[in-house]
Protein backbone atom coordinates (compact mmCIF):
# COMPACT_ATOMS: atom_id res chain seq x y z
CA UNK A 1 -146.73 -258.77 -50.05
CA UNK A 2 -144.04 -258.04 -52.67
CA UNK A 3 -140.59 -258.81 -52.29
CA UNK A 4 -137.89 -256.65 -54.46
CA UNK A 5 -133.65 -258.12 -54.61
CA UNK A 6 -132.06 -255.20 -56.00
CA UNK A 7 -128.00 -254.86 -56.49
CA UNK A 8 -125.30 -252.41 -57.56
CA UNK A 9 -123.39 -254.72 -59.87
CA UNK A 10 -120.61 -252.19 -59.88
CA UNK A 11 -119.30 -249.40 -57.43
CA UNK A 12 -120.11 -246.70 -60.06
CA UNK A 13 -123.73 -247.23 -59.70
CA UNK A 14 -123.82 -245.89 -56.44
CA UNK A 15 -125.07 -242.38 -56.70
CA UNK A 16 -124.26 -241.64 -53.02
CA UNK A 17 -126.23 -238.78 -50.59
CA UNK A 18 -125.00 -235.98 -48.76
CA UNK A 19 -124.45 -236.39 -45.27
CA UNK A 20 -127.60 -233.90 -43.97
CA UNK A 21 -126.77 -233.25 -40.50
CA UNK A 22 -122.79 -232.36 -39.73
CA UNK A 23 -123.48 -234.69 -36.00
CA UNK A 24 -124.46 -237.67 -38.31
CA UNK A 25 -121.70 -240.63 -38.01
CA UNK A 26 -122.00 -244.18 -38.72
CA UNK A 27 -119.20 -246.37 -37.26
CA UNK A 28 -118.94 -249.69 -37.09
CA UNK A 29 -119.69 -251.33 -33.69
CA UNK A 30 -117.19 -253.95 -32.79
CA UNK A 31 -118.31 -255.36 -29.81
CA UNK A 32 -122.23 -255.15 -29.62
CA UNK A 33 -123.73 -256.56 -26.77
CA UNK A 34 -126.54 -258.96 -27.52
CA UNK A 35 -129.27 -255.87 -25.60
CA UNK A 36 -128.10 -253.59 -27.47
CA UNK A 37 -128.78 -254.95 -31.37
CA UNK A 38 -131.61 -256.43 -29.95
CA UNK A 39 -132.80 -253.29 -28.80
CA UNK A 40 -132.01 -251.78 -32.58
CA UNK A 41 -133.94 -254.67 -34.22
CA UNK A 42 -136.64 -254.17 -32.40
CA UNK A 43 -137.17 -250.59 -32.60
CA UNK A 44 -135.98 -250.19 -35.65
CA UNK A 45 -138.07 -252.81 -37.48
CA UNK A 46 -140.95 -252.09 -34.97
CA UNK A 47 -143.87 -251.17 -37.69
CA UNK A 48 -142.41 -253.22 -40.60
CA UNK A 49 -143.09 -256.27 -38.56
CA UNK A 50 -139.34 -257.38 -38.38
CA UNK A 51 -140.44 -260.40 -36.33
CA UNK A 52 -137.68 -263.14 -37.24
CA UNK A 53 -135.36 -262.53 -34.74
CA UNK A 54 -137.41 -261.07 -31.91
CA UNK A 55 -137.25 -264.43 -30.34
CA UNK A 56 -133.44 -265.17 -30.81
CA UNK A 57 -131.87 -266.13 -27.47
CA UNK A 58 -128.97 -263.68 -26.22
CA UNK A 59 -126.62 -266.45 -27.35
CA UNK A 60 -128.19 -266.26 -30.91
CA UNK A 61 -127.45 -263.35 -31.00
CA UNK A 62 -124.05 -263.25 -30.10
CA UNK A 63 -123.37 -266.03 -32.26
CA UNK A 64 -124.60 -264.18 -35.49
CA UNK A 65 -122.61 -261.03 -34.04
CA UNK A 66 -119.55 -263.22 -33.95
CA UNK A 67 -119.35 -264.42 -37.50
CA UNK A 68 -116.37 -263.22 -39.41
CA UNK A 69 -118.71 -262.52 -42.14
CA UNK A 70 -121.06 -260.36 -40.25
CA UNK A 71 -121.00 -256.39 -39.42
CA UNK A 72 -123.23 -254.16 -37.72
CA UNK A 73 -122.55 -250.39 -38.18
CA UNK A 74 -124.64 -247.73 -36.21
CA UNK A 75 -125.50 -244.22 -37.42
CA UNK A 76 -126.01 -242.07 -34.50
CA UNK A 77 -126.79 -238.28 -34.27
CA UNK A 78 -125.10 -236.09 -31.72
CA UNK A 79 -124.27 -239.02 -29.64
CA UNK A 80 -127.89 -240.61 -30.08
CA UNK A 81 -128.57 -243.78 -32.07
CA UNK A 82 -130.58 -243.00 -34.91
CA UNK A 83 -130.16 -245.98 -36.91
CA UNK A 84 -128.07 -248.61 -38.18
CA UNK A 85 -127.60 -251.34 -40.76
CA UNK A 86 -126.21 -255.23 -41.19
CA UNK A 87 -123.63 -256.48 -43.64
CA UNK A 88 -122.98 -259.38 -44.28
CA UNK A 89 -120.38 -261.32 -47.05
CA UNK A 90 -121.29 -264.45 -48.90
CA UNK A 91 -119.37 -266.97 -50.33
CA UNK A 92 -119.91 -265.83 -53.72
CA UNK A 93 -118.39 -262.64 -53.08
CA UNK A 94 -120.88 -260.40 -52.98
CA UNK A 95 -121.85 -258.53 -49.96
CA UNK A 96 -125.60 -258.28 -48.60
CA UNK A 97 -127.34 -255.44 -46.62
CA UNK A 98 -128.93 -257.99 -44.12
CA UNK A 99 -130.90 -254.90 -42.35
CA UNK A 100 -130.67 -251.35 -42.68
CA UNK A 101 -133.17 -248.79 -40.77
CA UNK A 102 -133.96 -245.83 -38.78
CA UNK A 103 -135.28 -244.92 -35.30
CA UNK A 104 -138.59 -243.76 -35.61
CA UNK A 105 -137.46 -240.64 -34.50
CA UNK A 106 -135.36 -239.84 -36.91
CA UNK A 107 -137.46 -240.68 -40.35
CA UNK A 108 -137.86 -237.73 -42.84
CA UNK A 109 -134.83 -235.88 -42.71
CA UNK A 110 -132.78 -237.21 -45.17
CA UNK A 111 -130.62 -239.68 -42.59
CA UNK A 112 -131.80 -242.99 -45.13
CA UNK A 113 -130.34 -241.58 -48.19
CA UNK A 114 -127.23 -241.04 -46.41
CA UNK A 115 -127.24 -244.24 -44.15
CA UNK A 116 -127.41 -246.27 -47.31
CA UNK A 117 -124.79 -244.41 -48.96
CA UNK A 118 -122.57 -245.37 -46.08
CA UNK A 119 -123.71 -248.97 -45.61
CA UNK A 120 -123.06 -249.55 -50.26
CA UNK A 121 -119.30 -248.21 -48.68
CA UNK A 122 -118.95 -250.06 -46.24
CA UNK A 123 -119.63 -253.07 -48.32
CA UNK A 124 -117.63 -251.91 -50.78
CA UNK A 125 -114.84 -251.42 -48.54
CA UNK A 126 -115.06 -255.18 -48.30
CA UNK A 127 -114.31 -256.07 -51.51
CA UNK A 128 -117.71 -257.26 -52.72
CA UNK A 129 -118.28 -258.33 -56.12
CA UNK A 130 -121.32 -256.83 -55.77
CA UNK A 131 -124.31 -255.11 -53.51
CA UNK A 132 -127.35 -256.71 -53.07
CA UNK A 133 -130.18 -256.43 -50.93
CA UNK A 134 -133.99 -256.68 -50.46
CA UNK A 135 -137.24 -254.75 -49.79
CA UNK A 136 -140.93 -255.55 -49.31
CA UNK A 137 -144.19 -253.61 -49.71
CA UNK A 138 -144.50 -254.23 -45.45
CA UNK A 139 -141.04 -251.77 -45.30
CA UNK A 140 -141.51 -247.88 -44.55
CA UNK A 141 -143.34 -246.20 -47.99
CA UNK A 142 -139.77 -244.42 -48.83
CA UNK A 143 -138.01 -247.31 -48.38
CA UNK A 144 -137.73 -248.83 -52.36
CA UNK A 145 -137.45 -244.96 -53.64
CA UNK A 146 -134.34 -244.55 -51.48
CA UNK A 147 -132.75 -247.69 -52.60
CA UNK A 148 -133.67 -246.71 -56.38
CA UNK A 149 -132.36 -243.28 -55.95
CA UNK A 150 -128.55 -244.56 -54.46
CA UNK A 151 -128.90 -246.36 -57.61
CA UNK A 152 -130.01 -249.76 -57.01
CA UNK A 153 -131.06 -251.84 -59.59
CA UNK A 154 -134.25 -254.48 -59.32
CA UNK A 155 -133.21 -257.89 -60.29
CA UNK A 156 -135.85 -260.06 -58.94
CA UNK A 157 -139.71 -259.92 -57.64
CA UNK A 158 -141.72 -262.04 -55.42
CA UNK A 159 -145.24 -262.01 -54.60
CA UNK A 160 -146.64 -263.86 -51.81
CA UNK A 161 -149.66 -263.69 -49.11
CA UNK A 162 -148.41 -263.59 -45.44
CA UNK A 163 -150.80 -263.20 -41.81
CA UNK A 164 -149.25 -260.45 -40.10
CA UNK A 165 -150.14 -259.74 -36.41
CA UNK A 166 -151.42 -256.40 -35.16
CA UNK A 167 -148.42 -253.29 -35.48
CA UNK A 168 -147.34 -252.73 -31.87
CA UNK A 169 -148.13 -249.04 -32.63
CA UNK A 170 -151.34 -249.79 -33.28
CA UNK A 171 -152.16 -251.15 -30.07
């Protein structure tokens, strides 16, 4: 597997995408109940095996959710959830995307572009020095092409061999 950190330095670099779908909102959810983000890990990171936090206790959960630092925003569509994404600030300033990902349901029509957009905002709307985040070869096939085109910048590779357990769609 191959692991790519990539950052917008600077606010300019962010060569944001249209909203595609006049019902698409993303709002940040102040008080998300432990079921609920669990339930948008989950499905969200479902074939990209997200598997870190699937075992985190409800109070884990509402731990991480109550950190000052932390922010989970939710794109939805027409009232649906279609997606959402993590921030979170560091000491040094800058501010990570922690998670950021679609519904299955809602892949292929142009919702990433614009959900990243939002979620380089919303972390600029924090004040971060910078944007940073990170990909791997296990995320969906668009995923490093979307963060290139908002204009993220690779600053750092990894390479490493991992044992991955069966994709739950595959069963």
């Amino acid at each position: 597997m191959t692991r790519t950190h990539l950052e917008l330095a600077e606010r300019a670099e962010l060569r944001p995408a249209p909203r595609p779908d006049v019902r698409a909102r993303v709002e940040r959810v102040v008080e998300c109940p432990a079921s609920f983000f669990r339930y948008l890990y989950a499905e969200v990171g479902r074939d990209y095996f997200w598997l870190e936090r699937r075992g985190w206790t409800d109070e884990q959960v509402r731990s991480r959710l109550a950190d000052p630092s932390v922010s989970v925003h939710l794109l939805t569509l027409g009232g649906a959830p279609a997606g959402y994404f993590e921030l979170e600030r560091h000491r040094d300033g800058s501010v990570e995307i922690v998670y950021f990902g679609l519904l299955p349901e809602f892949l292929g029509r142009g919702l990433g572009k614009y959900l990243l957009t939002e979620a380089a905002e919303a972390a600029w709307a924090l004040g971060a020095s910078r944007v940073w985040l990170h990909t791997c070869t296990l995320d969906h096939a668009a995923a490093l092409a979307n963060y290139l085109g908002r204009g993220f910048r690779p600053y750092e590779t990894e390479t490493y061999e991992v044992t991955l357990p069966e994709p739950r769609s595959a069963k």
